[in-house]
PDB file of N, CA and C in Angstrom:
ATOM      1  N   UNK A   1       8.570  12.867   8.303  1.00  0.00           N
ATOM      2  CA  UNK A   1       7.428  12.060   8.681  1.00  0.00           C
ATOM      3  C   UNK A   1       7.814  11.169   9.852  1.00  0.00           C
ATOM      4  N   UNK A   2       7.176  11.257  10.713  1.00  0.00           N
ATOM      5  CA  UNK A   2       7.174   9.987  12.120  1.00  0.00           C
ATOM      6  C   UNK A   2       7.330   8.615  11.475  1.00  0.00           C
ATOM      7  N   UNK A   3       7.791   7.927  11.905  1.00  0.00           N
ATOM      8  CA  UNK A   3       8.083   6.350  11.522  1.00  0.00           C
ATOM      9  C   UNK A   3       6.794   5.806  12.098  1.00  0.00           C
ATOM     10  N   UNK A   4       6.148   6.131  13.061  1.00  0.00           N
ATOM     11  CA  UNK A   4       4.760   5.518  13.632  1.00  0.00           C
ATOM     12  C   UNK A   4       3.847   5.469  12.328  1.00  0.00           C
ATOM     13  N   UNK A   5       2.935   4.127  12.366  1.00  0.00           N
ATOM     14  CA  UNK A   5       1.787   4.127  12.108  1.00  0.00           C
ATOM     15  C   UNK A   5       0.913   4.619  12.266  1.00  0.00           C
ATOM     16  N   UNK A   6      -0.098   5.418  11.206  1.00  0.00           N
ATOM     17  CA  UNK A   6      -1.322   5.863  11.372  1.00  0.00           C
ATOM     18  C   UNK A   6      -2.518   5.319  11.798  1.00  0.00           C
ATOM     19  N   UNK A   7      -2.372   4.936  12.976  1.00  0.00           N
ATOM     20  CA  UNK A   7      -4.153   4.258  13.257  1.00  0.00           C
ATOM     21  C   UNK A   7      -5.294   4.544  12.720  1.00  0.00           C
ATOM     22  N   UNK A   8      -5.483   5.888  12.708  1.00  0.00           N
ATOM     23  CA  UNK A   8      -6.694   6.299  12.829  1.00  0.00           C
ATOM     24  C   UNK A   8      -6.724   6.543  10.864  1.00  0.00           C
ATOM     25  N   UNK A   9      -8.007   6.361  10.573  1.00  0.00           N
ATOM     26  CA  UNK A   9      -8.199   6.507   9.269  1.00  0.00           C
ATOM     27  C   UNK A   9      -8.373   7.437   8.904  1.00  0.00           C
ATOM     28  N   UNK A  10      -7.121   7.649   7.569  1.00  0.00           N
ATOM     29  CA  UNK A  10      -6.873   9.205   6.843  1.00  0.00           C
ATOM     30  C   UNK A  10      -7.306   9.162   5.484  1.00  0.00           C
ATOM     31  N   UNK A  11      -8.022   8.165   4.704  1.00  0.00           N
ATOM     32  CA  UNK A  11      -8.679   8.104   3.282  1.00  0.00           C
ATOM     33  C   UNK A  11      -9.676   8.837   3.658  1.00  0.00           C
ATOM     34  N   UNK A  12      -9.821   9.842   2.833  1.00  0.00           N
ATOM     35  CA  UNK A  12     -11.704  10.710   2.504  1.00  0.00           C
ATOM     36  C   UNK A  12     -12.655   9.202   2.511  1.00  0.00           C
ATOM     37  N   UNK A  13     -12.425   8.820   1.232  1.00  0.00           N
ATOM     38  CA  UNK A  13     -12.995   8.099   0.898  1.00  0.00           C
ATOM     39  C   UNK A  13     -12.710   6.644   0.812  1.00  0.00           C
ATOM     40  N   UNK A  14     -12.133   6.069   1.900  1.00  0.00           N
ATOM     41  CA  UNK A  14     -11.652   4.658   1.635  1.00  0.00           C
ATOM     42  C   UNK A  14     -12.307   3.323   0.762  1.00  0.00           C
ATOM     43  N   UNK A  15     -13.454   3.436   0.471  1.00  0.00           N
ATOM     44  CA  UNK A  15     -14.369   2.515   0.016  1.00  0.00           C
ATOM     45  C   UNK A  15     -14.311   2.723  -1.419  1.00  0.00           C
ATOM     46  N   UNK A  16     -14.109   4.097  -1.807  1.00  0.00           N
ATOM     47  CA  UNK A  16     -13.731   4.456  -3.309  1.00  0.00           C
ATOM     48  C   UNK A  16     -12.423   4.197  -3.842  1.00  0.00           C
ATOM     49  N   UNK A  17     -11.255   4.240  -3.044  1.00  0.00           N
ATOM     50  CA  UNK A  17     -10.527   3.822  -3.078  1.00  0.00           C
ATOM     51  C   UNK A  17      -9.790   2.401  -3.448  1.00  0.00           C
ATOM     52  N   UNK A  18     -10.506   1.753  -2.591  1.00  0.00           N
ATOM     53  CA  UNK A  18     -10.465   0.324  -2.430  1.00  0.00           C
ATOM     54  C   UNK A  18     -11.319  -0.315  -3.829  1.00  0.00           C
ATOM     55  N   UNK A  19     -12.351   0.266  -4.352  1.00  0.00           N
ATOM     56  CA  UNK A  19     -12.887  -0.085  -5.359  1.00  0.00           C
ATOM     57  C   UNK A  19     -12.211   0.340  -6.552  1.00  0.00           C
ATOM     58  N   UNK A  20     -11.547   1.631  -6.115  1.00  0.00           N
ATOM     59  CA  UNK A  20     -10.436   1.647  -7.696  1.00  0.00           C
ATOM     60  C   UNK A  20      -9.554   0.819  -8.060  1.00  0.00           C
ATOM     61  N   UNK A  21      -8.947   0.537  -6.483  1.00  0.00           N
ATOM     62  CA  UNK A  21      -7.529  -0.245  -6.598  1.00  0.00           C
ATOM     63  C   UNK A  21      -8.156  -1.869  -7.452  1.00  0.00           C
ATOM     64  N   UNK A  22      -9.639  -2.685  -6.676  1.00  0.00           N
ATOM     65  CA  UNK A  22     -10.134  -3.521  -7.150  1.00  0.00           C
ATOM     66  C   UNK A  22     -10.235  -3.434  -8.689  1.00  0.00           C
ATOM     67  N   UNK A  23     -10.697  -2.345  -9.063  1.00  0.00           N
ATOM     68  CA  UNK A  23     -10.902  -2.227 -11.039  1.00  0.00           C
ATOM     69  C   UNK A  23      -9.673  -2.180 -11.710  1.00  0.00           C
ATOM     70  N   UNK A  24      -8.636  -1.716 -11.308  1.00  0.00           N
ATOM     71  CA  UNK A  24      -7.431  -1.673 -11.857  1.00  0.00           C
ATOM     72  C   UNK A  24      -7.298  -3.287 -11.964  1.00  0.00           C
ATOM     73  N   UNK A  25      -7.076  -4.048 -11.329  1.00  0.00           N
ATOM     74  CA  UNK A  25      -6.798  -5.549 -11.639  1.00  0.00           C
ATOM     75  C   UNK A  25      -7.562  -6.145 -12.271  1.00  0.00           C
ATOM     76  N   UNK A  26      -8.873  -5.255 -12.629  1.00  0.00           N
ATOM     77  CA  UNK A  26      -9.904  -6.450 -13.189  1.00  0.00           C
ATOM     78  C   UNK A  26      -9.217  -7.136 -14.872  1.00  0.00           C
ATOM     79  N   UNK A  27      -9.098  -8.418 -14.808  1.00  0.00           N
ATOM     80  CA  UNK A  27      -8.843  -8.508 -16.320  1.00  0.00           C
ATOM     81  C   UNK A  27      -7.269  -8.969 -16.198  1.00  0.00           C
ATOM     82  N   UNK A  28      -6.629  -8.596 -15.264  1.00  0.00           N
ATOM     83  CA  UNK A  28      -5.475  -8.504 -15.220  1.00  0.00           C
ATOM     84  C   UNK A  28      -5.380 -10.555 -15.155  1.00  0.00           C
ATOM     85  N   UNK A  29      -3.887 -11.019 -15.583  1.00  0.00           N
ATOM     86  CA  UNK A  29      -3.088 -12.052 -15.151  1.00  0.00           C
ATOM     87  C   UNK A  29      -2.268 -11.751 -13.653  1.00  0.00           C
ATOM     88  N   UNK A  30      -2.021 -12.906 -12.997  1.00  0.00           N
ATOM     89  CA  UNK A  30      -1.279 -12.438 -11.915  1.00  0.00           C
ATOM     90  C   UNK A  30       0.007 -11.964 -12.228  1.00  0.00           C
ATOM     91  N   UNK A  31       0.564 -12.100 -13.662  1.00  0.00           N
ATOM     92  CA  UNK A  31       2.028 -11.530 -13.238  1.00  0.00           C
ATOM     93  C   UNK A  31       2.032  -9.740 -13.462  1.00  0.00           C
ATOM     94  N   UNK A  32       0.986  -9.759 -14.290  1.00  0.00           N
ATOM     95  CA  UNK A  32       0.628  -7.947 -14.245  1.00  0.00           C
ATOM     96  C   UNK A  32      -0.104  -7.757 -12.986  1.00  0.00           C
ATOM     97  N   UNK A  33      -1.216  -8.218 -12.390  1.00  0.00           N
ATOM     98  CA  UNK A  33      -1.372  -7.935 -11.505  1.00  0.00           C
ATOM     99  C   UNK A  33      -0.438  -7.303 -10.372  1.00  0.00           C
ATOM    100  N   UNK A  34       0.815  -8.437 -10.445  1.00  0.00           N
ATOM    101  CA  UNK A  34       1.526  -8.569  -9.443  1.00  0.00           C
ATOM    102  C   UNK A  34       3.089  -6.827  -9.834  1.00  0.00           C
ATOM    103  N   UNK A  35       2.858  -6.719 -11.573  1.00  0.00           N
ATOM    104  CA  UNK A  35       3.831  -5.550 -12.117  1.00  0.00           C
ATOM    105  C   UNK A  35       2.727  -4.281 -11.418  1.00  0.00           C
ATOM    106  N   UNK A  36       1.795  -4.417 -11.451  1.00  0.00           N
ATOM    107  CA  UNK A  36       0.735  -3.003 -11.394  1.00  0.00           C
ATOM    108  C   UNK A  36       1.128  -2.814  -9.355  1.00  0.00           C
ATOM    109  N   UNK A  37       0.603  -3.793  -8.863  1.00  0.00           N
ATOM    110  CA  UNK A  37       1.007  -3.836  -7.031  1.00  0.00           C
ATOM    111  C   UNK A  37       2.636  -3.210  -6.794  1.00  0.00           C
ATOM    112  N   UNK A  38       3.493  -3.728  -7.186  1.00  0.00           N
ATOM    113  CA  UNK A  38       4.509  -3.248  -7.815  1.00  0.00           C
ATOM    114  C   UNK A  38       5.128  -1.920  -7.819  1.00  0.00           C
ATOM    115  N   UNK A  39       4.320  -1.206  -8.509  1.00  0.00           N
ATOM    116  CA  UNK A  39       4.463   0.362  -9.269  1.00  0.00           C
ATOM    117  C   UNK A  39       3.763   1.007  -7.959  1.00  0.00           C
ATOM    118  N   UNK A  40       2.496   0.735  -7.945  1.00  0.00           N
ATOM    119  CA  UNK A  40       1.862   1.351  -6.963  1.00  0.00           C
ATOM    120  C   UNK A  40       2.594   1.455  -5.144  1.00  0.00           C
ATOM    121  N   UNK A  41       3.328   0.029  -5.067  1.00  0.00           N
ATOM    122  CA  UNK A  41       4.112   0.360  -3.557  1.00  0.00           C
ATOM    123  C   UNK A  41       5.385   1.251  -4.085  1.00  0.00           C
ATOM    124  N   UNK A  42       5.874   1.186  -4.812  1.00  0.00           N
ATOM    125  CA  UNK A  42       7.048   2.185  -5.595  1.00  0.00           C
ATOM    126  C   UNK A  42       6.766   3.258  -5.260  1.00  0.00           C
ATOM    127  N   UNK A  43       5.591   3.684  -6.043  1.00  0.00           N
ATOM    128  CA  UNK A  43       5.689   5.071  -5.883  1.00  0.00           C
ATOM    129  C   UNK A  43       4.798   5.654  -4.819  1.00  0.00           C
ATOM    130  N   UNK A  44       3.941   5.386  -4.010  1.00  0.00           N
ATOM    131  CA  UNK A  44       3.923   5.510  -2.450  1.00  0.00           C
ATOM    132  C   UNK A  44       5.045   5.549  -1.697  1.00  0.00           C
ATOM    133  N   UNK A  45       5.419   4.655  -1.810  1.00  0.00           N
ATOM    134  CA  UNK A  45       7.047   4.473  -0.977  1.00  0.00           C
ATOM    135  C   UNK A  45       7.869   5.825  -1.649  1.00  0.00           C
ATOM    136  N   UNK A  46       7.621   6.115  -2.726  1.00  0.00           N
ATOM    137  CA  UNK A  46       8.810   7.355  -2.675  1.00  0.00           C
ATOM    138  C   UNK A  46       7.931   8.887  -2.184  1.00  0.00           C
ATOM    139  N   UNK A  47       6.595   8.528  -2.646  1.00  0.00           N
ATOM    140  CA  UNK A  47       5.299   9.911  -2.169  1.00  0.00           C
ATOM    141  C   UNK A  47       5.940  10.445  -0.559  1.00  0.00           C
ATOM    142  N   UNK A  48       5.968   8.378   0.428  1.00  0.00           N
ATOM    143  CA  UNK A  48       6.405   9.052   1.300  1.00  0.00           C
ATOM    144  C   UNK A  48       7.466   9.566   1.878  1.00  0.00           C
ATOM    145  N   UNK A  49       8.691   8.694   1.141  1.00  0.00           N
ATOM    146  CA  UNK A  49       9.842   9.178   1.407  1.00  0.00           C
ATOM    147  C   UNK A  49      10.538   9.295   2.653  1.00  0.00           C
ATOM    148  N   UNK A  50      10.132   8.577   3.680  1.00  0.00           N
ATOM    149  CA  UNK A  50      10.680   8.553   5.082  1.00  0.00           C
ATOM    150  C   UNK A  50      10.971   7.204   5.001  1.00  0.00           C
ATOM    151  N   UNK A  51      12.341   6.447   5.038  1.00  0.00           N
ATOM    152  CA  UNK A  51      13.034   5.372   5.376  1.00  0.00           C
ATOM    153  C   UNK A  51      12.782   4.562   6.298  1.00  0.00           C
ATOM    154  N   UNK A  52      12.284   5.502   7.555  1.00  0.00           N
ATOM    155  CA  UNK A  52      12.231   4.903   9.446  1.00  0.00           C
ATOM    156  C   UNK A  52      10.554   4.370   9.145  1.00  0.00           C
ATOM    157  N   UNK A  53       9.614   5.192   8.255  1.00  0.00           N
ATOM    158  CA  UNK A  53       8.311   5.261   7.969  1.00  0.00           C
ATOM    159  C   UNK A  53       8.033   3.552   7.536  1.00  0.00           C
ATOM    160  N   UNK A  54       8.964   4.161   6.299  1.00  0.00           N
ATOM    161  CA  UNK A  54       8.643   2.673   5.349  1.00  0.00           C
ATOM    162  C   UNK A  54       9.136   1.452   5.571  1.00  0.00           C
ATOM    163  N   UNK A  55      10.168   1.336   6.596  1.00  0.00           N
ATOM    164  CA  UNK A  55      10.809   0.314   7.124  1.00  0.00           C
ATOM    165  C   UNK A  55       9.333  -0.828   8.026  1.00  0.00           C
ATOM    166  N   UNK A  56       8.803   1.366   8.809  1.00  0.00           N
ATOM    167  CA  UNK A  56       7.861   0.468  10.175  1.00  0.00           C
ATOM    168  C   UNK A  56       6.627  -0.502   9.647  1.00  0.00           C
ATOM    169  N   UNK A  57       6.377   0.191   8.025  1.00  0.00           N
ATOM    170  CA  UNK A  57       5.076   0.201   7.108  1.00  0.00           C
ATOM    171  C   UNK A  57       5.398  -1.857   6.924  1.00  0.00           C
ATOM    172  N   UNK A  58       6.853  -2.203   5.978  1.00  0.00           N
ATOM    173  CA  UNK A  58       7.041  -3.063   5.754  1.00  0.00           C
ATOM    174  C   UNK A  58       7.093  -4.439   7.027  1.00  0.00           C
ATOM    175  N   UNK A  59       7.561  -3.868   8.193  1.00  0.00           N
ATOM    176  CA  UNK A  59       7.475  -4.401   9.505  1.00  0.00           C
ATOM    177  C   UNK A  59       6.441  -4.891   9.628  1.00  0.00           C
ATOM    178  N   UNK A  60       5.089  -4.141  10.048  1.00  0.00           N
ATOM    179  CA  UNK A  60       3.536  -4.409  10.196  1.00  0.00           C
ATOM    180  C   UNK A  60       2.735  -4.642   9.303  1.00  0.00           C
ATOM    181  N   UNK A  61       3.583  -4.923   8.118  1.00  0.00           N
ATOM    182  CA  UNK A  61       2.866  -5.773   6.717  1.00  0.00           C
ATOM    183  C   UNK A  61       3.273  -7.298   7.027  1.00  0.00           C
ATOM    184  N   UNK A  62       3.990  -7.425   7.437  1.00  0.00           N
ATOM    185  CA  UNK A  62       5.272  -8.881   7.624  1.00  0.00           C
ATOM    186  C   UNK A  62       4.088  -9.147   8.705  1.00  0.00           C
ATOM    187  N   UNK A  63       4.361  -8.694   9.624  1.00  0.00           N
ATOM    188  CA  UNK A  63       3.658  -9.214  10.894  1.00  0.00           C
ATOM    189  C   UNK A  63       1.723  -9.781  10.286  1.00  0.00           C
ATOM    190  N   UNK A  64       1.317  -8.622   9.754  1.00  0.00           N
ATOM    191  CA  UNK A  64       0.026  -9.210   9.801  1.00  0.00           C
ATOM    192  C   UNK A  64       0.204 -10.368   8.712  1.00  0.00           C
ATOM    193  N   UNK A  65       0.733 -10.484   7.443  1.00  0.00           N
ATOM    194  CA  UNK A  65       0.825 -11.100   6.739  1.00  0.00           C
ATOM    195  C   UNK A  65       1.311 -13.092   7.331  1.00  0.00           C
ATOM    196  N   UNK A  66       2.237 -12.642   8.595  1.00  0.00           N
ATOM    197  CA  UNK A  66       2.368 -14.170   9.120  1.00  0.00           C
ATOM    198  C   UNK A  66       1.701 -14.086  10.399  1.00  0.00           C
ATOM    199  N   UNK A  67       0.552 -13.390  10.210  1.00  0.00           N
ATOM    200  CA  UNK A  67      -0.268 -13.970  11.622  1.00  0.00           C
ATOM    201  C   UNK A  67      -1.693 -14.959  11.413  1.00  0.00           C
TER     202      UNK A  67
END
């Protein structure tokens, strides 16, 4: 896998998506909340399995996160 970011949007369905990920927490406490977020970057991170990928992924999380 390229270490570049995907710009362009690759969810079918991003809005369904985003509403699953939302129902999964419903109900939740933040420290499960925070075990479930957790699992889910885990095992993405191993789905994708490129090091240079997930490095760039964690990079441009940092960045937007302190902008």
């Amino acid at each position: 896998m390229n270490a570049d970011i995907a710009e362009e949007l690759r969810l079918r369905d991003p809005d369904a998506f985003y509403a699953r990920l939302i129902e999964l927490h419903d109900g939740l406490d933040a420290d499960a909340s925070n075990r479930l977020n957790a699992s889910i970057i885990l095992m993405m991170a191993n789905r994708i399995g490129d090091d240079a990928a997930l490095r760039a992924i964690l990079d441009r999380a940092e960045a937007i996160a302190l902008a």
